[in-house]
PDB file of N, CA and C in Angstrom:
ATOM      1  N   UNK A   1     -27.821  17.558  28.290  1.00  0.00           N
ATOM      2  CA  UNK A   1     -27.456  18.855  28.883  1.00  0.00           C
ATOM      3  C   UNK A   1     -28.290  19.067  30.165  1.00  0.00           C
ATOM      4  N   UNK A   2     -27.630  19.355  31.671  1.00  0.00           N
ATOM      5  CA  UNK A   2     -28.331  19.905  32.702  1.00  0.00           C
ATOM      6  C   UNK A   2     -29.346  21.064  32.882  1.00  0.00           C
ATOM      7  N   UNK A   3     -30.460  20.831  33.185  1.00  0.00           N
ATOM      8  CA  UNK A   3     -31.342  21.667  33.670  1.00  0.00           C
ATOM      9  C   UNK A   3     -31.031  23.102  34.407  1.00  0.00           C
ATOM     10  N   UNK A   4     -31.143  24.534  34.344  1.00  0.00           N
ATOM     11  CA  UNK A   4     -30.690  25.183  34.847  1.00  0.00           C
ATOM     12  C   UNK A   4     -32.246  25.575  36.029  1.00  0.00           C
ATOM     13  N   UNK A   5     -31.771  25.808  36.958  1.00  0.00           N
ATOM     14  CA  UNK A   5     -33.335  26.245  38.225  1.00  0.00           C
ATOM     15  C   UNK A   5     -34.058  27.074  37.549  1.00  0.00           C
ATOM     16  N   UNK A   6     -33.688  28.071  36.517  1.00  0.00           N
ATOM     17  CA  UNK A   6     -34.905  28.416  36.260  1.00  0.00           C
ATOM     18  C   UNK A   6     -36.164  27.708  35.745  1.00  0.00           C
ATOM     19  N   UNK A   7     -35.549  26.893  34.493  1.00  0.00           N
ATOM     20  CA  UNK A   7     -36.010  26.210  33.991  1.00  0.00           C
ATOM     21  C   UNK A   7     -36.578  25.111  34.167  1.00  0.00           C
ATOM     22  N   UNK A   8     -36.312  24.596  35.485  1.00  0.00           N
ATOM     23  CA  UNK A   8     -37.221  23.585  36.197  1.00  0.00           C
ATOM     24  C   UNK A   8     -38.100  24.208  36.859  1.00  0.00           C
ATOM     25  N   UNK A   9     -38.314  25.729  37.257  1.00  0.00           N
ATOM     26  CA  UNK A   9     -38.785  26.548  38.365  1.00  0.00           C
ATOM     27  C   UNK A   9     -40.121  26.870  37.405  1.00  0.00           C
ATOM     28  N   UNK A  10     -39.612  27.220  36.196  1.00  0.00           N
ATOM     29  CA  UNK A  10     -40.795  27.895  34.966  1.00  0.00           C
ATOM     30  C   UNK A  10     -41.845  26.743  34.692  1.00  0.00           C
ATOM     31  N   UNK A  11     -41.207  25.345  34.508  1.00  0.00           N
ATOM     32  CA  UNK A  11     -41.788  24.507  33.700  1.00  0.00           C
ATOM     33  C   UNK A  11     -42.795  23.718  35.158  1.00  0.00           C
ATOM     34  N   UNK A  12     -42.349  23.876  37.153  1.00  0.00           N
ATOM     35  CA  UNK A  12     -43.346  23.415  37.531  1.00  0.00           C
ATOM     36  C   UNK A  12     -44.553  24.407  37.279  1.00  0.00           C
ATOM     37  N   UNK A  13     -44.439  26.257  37.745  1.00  0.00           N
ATOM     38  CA  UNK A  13     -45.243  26.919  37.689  1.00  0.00           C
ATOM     39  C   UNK A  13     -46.051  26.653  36.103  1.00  0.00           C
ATOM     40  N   UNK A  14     -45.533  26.269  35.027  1.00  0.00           N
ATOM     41  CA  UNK A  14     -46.382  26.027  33.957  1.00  0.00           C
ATOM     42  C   UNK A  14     -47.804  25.374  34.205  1.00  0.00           C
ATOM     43  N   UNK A  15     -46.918  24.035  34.876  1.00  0.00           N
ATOM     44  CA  UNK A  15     -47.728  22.930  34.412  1.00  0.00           C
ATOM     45  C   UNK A  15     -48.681  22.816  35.782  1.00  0.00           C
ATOM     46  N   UNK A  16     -47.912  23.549  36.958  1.00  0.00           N
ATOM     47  CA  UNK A  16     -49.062  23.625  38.294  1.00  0.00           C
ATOM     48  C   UNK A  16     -49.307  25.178  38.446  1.00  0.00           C
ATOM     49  N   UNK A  17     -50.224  26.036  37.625  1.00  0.00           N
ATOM     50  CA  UNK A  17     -50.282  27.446  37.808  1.00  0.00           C
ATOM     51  C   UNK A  17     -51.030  27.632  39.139  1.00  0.00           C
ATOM     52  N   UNK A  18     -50.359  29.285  39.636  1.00  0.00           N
ATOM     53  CA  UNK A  18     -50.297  28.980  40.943  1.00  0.00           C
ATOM     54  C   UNK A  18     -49.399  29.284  41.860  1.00  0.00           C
ATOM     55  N   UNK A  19     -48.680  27.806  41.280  1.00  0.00           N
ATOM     56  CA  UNK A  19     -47.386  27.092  42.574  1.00  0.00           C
ATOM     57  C   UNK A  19     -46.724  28.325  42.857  1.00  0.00           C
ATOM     58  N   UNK A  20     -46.089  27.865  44.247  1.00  0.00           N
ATOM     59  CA  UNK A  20     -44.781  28.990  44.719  1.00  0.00           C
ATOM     60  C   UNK A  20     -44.063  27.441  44.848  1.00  0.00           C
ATOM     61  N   UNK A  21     -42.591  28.148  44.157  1.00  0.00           N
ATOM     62  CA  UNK A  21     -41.510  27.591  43.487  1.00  0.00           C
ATOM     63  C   UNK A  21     -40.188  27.733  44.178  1.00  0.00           C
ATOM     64  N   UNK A  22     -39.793  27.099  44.912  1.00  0.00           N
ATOM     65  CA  UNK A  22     -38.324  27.637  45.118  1.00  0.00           C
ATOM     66  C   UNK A  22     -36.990  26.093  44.365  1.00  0.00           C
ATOM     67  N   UNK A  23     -36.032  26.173  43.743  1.00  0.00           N
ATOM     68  CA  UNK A  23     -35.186  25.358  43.648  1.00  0.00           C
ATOM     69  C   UNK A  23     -33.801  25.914  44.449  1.00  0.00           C
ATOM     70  N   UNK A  24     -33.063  24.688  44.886  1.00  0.00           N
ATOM     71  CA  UNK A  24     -31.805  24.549  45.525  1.00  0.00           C
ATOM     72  C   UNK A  24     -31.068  24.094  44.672  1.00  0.00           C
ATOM     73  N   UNK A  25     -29.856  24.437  44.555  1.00  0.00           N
ATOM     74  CA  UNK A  25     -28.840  23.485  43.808  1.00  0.00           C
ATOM     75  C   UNK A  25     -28.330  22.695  45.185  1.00  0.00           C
ATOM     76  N   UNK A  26     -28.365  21.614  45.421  1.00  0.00           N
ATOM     77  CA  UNK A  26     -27.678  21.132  46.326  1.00  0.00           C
ATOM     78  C   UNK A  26     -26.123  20.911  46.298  1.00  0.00           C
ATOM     79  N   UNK A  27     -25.653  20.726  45.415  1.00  0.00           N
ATOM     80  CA  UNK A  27     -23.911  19.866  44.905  1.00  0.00           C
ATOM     81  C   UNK A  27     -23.131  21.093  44.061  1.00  0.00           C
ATOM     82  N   UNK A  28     -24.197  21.810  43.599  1.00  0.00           N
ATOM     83  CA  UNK A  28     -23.245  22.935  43.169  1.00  0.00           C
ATOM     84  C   UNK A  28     -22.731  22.737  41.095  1.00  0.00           C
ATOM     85  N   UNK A  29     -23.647  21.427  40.949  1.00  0.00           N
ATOM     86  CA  UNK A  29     -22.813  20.755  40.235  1.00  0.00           C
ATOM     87  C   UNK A  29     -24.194  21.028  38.463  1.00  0.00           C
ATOM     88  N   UNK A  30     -25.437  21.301  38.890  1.00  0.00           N
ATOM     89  CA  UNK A  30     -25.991  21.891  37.919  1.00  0.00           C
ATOM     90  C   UNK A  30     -26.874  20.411  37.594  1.00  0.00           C
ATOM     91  N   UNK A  31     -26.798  19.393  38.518  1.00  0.00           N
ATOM     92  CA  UNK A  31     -27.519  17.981  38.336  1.00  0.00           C
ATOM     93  C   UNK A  31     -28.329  17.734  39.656  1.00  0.00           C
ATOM     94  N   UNK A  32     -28.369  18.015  40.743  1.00  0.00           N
ATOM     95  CA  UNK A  32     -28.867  17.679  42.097  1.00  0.00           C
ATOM     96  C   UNK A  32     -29.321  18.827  42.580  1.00  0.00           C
ATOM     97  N   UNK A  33     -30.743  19.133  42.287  1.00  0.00           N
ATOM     98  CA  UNK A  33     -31.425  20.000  42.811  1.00  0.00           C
ATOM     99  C   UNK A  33     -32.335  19.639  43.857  1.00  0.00           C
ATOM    100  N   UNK A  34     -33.248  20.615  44.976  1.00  0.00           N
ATOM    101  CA  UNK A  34     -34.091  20.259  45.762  1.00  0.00           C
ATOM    102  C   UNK A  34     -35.500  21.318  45.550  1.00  0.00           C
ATOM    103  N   UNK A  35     -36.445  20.496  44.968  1.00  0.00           N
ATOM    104  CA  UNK A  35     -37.754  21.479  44.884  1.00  0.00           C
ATOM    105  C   UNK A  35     -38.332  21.897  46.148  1.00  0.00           C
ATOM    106  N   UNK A  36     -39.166  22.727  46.379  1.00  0.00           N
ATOM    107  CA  UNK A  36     -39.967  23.211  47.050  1.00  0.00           C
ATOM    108  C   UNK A  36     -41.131  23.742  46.865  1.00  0.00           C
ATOM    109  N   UNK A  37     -41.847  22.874  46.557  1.00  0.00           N
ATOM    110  CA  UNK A  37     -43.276  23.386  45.697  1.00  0.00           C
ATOM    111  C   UNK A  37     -44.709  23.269  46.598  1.00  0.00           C
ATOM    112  N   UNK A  38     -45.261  24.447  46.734  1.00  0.00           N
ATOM    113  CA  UNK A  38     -46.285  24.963  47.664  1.00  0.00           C
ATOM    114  C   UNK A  38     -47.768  25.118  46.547  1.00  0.00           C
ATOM    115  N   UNK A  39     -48.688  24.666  46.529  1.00  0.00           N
ATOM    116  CA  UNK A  39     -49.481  24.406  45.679  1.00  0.00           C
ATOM    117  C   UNK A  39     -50.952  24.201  46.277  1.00  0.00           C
ATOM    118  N   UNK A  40     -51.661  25.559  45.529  1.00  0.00           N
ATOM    119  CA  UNK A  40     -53.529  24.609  45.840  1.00  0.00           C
ATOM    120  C   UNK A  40     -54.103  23.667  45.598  1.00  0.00           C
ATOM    121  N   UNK A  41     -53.358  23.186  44.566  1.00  0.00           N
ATOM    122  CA  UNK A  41     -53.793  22.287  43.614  1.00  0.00           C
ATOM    123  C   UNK A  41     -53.368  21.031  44.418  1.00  0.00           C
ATOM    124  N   UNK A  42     -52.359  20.760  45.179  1.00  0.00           N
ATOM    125  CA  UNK A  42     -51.967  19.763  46.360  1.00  0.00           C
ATOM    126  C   UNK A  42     -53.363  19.482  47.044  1.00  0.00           C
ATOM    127  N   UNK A  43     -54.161  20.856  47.640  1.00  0.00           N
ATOM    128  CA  UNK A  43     -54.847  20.249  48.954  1.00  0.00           C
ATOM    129  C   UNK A  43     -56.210  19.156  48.620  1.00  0.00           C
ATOM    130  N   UNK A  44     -55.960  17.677  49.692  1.00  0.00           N
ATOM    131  CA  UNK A  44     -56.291  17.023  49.515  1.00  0.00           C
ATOM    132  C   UNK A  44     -55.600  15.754  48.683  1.00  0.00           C
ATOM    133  N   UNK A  45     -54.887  15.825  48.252  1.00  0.00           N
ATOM    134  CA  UNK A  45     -54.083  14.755  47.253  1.00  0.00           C
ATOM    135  C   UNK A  45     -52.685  14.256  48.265  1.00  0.00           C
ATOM    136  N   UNK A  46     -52.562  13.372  47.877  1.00  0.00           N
ATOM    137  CA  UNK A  46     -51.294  12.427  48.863  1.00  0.00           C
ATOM    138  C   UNK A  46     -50.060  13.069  48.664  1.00  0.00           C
ATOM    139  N   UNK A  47     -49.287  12.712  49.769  1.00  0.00           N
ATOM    140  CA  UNK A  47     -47.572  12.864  49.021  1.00  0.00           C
ATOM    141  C   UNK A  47     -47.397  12.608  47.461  1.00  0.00           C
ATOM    142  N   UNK A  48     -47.643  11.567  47.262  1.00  0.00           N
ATOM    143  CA  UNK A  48     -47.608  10.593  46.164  1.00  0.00           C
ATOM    144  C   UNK A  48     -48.286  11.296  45.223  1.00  0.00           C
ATOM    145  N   UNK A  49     -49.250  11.213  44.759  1.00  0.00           N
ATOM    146  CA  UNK A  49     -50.032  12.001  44.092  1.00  0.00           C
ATOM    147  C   UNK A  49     -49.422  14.088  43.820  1.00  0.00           C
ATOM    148  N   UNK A  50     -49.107  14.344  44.331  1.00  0.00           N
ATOM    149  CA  UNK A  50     -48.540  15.795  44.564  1.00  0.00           C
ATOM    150  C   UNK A  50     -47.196  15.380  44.092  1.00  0.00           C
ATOM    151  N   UNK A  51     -46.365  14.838  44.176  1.00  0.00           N
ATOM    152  CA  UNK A  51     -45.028  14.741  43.570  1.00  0.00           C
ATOM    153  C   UNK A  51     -45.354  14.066  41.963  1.00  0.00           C
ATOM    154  N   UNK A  52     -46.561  12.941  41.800  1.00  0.00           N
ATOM    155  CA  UNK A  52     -46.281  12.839  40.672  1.00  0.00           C
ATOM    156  C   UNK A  52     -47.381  13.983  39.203  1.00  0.00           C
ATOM    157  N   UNK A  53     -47.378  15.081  40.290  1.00  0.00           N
ATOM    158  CA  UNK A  53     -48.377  16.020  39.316  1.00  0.00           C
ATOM    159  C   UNK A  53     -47.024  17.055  39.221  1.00  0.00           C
ATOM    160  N   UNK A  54     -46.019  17.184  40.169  1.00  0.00           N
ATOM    161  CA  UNK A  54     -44.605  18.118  39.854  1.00  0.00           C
ATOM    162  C   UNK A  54     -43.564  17.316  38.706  1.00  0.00           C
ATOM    163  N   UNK A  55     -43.999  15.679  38.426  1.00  0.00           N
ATOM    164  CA  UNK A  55     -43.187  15.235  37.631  1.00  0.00           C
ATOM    165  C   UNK A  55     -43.619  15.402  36.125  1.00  0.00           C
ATOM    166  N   UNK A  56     -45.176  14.961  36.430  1.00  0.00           N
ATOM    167  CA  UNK A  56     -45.793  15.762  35.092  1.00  0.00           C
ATOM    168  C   UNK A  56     -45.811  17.057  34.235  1.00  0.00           C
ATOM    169  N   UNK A  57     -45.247  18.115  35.439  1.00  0.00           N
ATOM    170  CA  UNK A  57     -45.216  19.161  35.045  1.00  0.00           C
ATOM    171  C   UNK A  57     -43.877  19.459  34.464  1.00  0.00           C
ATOM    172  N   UNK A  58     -42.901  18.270  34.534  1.00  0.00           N
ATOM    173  CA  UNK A  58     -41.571  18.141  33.939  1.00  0.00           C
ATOM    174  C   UNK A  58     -41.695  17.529  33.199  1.00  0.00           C
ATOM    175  N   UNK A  59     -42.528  17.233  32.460  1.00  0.00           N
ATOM    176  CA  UNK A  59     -42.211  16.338  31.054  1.00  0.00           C
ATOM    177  C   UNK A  59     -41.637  15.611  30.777  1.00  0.00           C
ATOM    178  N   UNK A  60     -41.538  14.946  31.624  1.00  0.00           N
ATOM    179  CA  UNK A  60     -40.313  13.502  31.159  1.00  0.00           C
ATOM    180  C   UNK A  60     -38.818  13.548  31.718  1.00  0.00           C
ATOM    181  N   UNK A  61     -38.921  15.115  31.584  1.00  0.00           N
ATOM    182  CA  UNK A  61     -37.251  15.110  32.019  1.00  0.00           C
ATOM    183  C   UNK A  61     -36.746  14.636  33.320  1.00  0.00           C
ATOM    184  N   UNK A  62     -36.904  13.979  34.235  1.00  0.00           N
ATOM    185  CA  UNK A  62     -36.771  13.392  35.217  1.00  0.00           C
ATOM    186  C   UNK A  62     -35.643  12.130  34.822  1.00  0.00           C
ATOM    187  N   UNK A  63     -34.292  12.244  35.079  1.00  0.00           N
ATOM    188  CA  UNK A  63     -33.815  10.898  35.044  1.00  0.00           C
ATOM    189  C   UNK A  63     -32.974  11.312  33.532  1.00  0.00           C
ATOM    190  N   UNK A  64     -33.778  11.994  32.857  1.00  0.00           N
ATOM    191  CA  UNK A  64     -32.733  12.858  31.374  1.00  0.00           C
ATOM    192  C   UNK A  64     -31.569  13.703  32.035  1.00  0.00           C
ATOM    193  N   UNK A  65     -32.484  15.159  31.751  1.00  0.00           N
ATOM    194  CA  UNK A  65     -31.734  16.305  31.645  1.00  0.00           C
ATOM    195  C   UNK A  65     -31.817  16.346  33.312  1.00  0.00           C
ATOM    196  N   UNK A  66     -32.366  15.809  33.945  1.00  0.00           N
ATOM    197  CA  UNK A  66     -32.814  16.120  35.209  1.00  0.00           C
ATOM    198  C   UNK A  66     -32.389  14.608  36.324  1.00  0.00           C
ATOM    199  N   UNK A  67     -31.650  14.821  36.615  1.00  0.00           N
ATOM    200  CA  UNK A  67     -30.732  13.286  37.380  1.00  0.00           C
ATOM    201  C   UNK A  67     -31.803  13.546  38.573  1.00  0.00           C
ATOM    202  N   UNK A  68     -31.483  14.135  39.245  1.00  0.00           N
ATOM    203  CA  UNK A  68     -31.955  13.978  40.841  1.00  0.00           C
ATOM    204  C   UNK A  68     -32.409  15.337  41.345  1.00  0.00           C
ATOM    205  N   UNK A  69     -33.544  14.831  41.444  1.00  0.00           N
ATOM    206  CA  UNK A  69     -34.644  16.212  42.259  1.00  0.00           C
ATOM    207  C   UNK A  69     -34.905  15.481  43.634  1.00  0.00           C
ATOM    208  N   UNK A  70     -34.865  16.164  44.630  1.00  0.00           N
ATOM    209  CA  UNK A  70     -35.343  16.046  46.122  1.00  0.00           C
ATOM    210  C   UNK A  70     -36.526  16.856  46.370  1.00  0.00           C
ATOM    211  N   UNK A  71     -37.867  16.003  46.201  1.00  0.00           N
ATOM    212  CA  UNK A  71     -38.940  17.029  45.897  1.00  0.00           C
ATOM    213  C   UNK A  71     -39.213  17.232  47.369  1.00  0.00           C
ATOM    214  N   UNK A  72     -39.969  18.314  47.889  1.00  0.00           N
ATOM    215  CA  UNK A  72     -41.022  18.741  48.970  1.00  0.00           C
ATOM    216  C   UNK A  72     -41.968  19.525  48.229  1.00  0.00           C
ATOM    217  N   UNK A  73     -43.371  19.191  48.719  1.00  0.00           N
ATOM    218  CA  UNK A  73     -44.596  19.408  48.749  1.00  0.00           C
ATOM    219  C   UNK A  73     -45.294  19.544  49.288  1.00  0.00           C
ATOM    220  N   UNK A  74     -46.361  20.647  49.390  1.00  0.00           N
ATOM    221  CA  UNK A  74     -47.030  21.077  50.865  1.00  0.00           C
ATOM    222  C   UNK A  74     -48.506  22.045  50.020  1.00  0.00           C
ATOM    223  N   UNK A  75     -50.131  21.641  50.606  1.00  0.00           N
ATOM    224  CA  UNK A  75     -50.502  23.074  50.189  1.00  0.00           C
ATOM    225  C   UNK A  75     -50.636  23.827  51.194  1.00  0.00           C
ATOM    226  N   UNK A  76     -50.543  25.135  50.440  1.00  0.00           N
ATOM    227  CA  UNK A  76     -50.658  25.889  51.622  1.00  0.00           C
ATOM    228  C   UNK A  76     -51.805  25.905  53.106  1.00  0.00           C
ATOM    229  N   UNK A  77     -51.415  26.797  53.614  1.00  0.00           N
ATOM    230  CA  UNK A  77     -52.602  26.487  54.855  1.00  0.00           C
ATOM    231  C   UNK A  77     -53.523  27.465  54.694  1.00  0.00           C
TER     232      UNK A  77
END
């Protein structure tokens, strides 16, 4: 079953408290979303590192319930 934005939106702020959260549906279709996750917890840590602390904060569901995320990551300034 597809992920609804909230529920990807709740579960980054869970797991990165904090974050400012925005999701996109891109396709309309309830499978291809685009994150936007703004985080303190980013500053200093790589692209790399910062996307795989937003995947952690998804639990696995990446590639399940969750086909395709288009992450962005940034901390604030």
């Amino acid at each position: 079953m597809p992920m609804n934005p909230a529920e990807i939106e709740k579960m980054i702020k869970e797991g990165i408290p904090g974050a400012e959260v925005r999701i996109e549906d891109l396709a309309g279709d309830g499978d291809h979303y685009a994150a936007y996750v703004s985080a303190s917890a980013f500053k200093g840590k790589t692209r790399v590192q910062q996307h795989q602390m937003v995947y952690q904060a998804l639990q696995g569901r990446m590639g399940g319930e969750l086909h395709a995320l288009a992450l962005q990551t940034s901390a604030p300034d």
